[in-house]
N, C-alpha and C. Protein backbone atom coordinates (compact mmCIF):
# COMPACT_ATOMS: atom_id res chain seq x y z
N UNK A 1 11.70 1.06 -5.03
CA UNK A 1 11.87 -0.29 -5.53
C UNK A 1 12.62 -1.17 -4.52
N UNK A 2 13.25 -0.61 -3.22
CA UNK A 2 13.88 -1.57 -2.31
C UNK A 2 13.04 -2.25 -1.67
N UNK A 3 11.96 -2.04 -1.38
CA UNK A 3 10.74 -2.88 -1.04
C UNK A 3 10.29 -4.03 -1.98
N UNK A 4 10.53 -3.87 -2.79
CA UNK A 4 10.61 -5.10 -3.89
C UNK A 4 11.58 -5.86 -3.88
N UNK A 5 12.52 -5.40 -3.69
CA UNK A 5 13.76 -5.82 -3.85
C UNK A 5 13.68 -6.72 -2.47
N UNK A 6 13.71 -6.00 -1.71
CA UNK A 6 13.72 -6.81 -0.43
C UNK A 6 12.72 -8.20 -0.22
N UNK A 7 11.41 -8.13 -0.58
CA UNK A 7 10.39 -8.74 -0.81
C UNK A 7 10.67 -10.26 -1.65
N UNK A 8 11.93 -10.00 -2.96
CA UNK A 8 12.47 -11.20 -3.92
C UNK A 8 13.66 -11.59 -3.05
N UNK A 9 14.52 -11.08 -2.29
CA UNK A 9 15.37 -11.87 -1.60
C UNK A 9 14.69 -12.39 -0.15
N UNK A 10 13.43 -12.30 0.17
CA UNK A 10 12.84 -13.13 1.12
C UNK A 10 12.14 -14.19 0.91
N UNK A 11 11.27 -13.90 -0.47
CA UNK A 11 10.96 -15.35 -1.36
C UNK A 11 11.85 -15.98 -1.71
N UNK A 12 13.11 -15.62 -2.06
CA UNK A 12 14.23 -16.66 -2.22
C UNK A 12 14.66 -17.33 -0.93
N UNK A 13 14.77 -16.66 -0.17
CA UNK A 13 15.60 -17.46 1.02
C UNK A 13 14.15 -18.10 1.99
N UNK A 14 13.13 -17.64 1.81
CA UNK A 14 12.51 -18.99 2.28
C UNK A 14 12.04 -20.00 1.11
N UNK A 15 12.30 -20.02 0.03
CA UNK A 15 12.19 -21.54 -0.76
C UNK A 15 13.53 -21.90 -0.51
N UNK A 16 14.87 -21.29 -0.64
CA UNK A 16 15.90 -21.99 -0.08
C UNK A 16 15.44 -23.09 1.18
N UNK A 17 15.38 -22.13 2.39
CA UNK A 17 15.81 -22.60 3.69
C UNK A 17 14.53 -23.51 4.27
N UNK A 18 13.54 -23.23 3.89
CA UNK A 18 12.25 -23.75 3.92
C UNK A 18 11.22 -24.45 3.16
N UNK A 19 11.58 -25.28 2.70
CA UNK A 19 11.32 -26.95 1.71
C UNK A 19 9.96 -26.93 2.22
N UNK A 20 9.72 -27.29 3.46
CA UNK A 20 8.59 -27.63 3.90
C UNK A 20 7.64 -26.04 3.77
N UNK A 21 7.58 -25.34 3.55
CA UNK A 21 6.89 -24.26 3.53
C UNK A 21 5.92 -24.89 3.96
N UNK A 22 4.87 -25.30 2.62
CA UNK A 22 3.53 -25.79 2.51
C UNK A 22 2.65 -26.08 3.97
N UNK A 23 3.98 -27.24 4.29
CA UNK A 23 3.26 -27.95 5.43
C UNK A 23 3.03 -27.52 6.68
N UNK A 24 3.48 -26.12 6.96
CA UNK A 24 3.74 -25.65 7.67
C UNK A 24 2.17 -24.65 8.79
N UNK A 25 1.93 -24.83 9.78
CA UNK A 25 0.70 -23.74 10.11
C UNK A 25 0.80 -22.27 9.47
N UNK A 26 0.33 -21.83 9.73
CA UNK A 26 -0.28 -20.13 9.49
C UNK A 26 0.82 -19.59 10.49
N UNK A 27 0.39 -19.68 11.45
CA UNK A 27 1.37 -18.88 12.83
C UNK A 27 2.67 -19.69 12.38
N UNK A 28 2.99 -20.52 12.48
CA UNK A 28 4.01 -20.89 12.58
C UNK A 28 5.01 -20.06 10.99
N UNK A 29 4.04 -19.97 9.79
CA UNK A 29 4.45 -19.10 8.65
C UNK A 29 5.00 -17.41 9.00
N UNK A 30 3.89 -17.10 9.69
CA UNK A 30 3.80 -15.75 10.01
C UNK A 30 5.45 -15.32 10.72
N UNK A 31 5.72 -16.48 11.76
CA UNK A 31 6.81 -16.24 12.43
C UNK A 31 7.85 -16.71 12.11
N UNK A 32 8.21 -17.63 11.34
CA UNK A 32 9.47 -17.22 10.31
C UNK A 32 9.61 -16.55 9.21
N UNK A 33 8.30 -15.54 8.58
CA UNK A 33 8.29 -14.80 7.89
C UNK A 33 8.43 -13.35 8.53
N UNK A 34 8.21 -13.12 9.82
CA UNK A 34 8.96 -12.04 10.42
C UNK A 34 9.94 -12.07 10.47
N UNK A 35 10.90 -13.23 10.92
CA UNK A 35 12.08 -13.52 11.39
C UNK A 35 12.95 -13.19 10.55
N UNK A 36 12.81 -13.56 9.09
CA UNK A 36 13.25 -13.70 7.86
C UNK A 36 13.38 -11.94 7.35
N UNK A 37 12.29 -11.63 7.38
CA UNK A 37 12.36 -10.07 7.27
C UNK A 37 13.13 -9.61 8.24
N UNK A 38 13.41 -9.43 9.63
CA UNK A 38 13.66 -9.01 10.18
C UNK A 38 15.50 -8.84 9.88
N UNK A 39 15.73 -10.17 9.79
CA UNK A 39 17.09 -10.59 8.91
C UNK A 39 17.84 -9.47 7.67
N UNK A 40 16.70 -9.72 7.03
CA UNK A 40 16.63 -8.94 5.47
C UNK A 40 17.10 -7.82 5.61
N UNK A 41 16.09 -6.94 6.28
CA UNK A 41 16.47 -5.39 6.94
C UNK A 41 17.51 -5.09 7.34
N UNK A 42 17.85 -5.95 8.65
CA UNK A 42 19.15 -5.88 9.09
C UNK A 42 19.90 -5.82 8.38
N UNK A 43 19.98 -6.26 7.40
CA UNK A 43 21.48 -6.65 6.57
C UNK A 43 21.49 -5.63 5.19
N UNK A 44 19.99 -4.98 4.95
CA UNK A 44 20.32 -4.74 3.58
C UNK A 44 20.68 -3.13 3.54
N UNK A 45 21.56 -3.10 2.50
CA UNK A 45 21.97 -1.85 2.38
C UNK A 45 21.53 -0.89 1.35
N UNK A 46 20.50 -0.06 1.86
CA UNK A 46 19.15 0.58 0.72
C UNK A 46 20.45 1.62 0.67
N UNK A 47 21.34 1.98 0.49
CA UNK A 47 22.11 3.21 -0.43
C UNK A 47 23.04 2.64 -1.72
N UNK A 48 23.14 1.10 -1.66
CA UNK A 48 23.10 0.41 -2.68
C UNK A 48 21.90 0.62 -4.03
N UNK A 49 22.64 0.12 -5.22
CA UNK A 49 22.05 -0.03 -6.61
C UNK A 49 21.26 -1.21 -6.59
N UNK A 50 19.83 -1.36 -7.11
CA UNK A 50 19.22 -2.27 -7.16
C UNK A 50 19.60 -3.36 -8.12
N UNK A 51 20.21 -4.98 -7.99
CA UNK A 51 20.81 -5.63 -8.81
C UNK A 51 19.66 -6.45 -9.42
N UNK A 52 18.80 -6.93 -9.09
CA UNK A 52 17.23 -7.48 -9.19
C UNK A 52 16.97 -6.84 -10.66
N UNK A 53 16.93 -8.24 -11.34
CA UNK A 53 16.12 -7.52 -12.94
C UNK A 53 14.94 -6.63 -12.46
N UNK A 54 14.55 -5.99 -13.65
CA UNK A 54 13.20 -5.27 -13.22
C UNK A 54 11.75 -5.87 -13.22
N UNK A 55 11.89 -6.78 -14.38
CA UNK A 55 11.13 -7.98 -14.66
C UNK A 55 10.91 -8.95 -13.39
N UNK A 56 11.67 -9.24 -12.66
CA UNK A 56 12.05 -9.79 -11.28
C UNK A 56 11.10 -9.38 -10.31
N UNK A 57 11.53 -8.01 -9.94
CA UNK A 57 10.85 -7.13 -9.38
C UNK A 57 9.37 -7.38 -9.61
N UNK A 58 9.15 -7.24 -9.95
CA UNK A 58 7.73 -6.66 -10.95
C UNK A 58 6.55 -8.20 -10.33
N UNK A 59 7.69 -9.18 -10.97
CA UNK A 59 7.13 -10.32 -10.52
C UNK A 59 6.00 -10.66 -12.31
N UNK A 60 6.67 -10.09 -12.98
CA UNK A 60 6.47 -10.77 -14.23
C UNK A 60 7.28 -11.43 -15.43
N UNK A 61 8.51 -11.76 -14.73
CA UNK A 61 9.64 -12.82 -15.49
C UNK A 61 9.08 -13.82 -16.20
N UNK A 62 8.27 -14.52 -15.71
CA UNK A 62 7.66 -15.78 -16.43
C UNK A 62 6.50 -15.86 -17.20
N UNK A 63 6.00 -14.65 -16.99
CA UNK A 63 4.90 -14.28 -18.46
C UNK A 63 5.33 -14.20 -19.49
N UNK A 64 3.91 -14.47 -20.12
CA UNK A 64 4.49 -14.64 -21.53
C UNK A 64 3.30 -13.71 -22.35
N UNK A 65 4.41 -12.93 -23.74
CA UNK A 65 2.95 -11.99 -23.46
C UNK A 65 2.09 -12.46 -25.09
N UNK A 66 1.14 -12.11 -24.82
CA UNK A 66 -0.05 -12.74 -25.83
C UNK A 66 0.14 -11.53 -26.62
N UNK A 67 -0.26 -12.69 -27.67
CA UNK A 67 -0.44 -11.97 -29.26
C UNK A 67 -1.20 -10.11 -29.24
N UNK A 68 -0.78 -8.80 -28.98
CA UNK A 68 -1.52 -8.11 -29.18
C UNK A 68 -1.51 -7.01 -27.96
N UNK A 69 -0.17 -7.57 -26.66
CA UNK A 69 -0.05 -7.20 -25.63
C UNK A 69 1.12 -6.53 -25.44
N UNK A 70 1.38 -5.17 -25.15
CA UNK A 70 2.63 -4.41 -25.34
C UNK A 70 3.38 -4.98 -24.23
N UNK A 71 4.70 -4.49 -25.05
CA UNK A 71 5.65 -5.16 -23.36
C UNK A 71 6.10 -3.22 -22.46
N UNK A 72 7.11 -3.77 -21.91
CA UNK A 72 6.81 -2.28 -20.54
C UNK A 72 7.32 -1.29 -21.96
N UNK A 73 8.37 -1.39 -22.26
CA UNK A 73 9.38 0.25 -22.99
C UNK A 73 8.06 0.46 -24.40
N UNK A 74 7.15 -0.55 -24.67
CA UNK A 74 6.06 0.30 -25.64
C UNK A 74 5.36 0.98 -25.03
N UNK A 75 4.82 0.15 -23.66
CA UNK A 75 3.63 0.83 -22.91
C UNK A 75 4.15 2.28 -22.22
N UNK A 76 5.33 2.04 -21.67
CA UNK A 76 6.24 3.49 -21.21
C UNK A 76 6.22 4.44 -22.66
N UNK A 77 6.34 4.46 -23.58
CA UNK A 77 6.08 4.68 -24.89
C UNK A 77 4.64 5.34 -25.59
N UNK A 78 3.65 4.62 -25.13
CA UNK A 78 2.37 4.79 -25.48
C UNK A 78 1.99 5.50 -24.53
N UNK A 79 2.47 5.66 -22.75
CA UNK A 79 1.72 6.84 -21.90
C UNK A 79 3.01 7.70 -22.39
N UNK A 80 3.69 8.19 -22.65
CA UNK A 80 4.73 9.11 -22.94
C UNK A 80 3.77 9.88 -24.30
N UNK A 81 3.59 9.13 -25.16
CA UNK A 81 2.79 10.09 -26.06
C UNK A 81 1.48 10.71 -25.97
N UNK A 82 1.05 10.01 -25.15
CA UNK A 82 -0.82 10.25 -24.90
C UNK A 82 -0.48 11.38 -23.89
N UNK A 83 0.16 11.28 -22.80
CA UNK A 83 0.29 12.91 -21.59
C UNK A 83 0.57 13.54 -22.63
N UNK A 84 1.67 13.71 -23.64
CA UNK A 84 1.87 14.87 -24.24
C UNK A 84 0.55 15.15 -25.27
N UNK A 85 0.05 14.59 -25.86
CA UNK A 85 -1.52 14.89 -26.35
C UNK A 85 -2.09 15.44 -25.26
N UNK A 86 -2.40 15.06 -24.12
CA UNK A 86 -3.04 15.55 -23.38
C UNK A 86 -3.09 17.13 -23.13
N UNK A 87 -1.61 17.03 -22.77
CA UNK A 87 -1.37 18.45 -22.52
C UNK A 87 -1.39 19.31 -23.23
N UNK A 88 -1.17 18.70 -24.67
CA UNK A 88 -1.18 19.58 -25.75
C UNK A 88 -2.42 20.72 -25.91
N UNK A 89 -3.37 19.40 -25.62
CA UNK A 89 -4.96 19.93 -26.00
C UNK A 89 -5.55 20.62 -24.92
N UNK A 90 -4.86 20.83 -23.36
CA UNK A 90 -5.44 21.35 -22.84
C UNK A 90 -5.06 23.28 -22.85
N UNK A 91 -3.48 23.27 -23.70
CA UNK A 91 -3.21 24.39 -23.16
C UNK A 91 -4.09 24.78 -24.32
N UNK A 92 -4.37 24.52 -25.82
CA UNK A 92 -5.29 25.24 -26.76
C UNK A 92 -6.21 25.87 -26.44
């Protein structure tokens, strides 16, 4: 998950530092998006606890979920019971 992690504090700090994103070329993106990573790495300390909601991560904070759509701890929930069916039926 530090690859994620890392990934949301580089989208943050280029909408911080970089307003103009948009207007910006391709190459010219590419190379302050190395730069920026390059930064990131340097500095981050992967033997650290991930502080990044998980939702964050995920990159589904702002969904919203429709009538009929499990959220993660059901769906973690619903494959938790189905492997154990699974397995059940295979050792029979």
């Amino acid at each position: 998950m530090h690859h994620k992690n890392i990934k949301a504090i580089i989208k943050k700090q280029l909408k911080t530092n970089y307003r103009d994103w948009n207007r910006l070329k391709k190459r010219e993106k590419r190379e302050l998006a190395k730069k920026v990573l390059a930064e990131v790495v340097a500095d981050y300390d992967f033997s650290k606890e991930i502080e990044t909601d998980k939702l964050d991560l995920l990159g589904i904070k702002q969904q919203e979920l429709t009538s009929g759509m499990m959220n993660l701890e059901e769906m973690a929930r619903f494959i938790e019971d189905n492997e154990n069916d699974v397995y059940s039926s295979l050792i029979r």
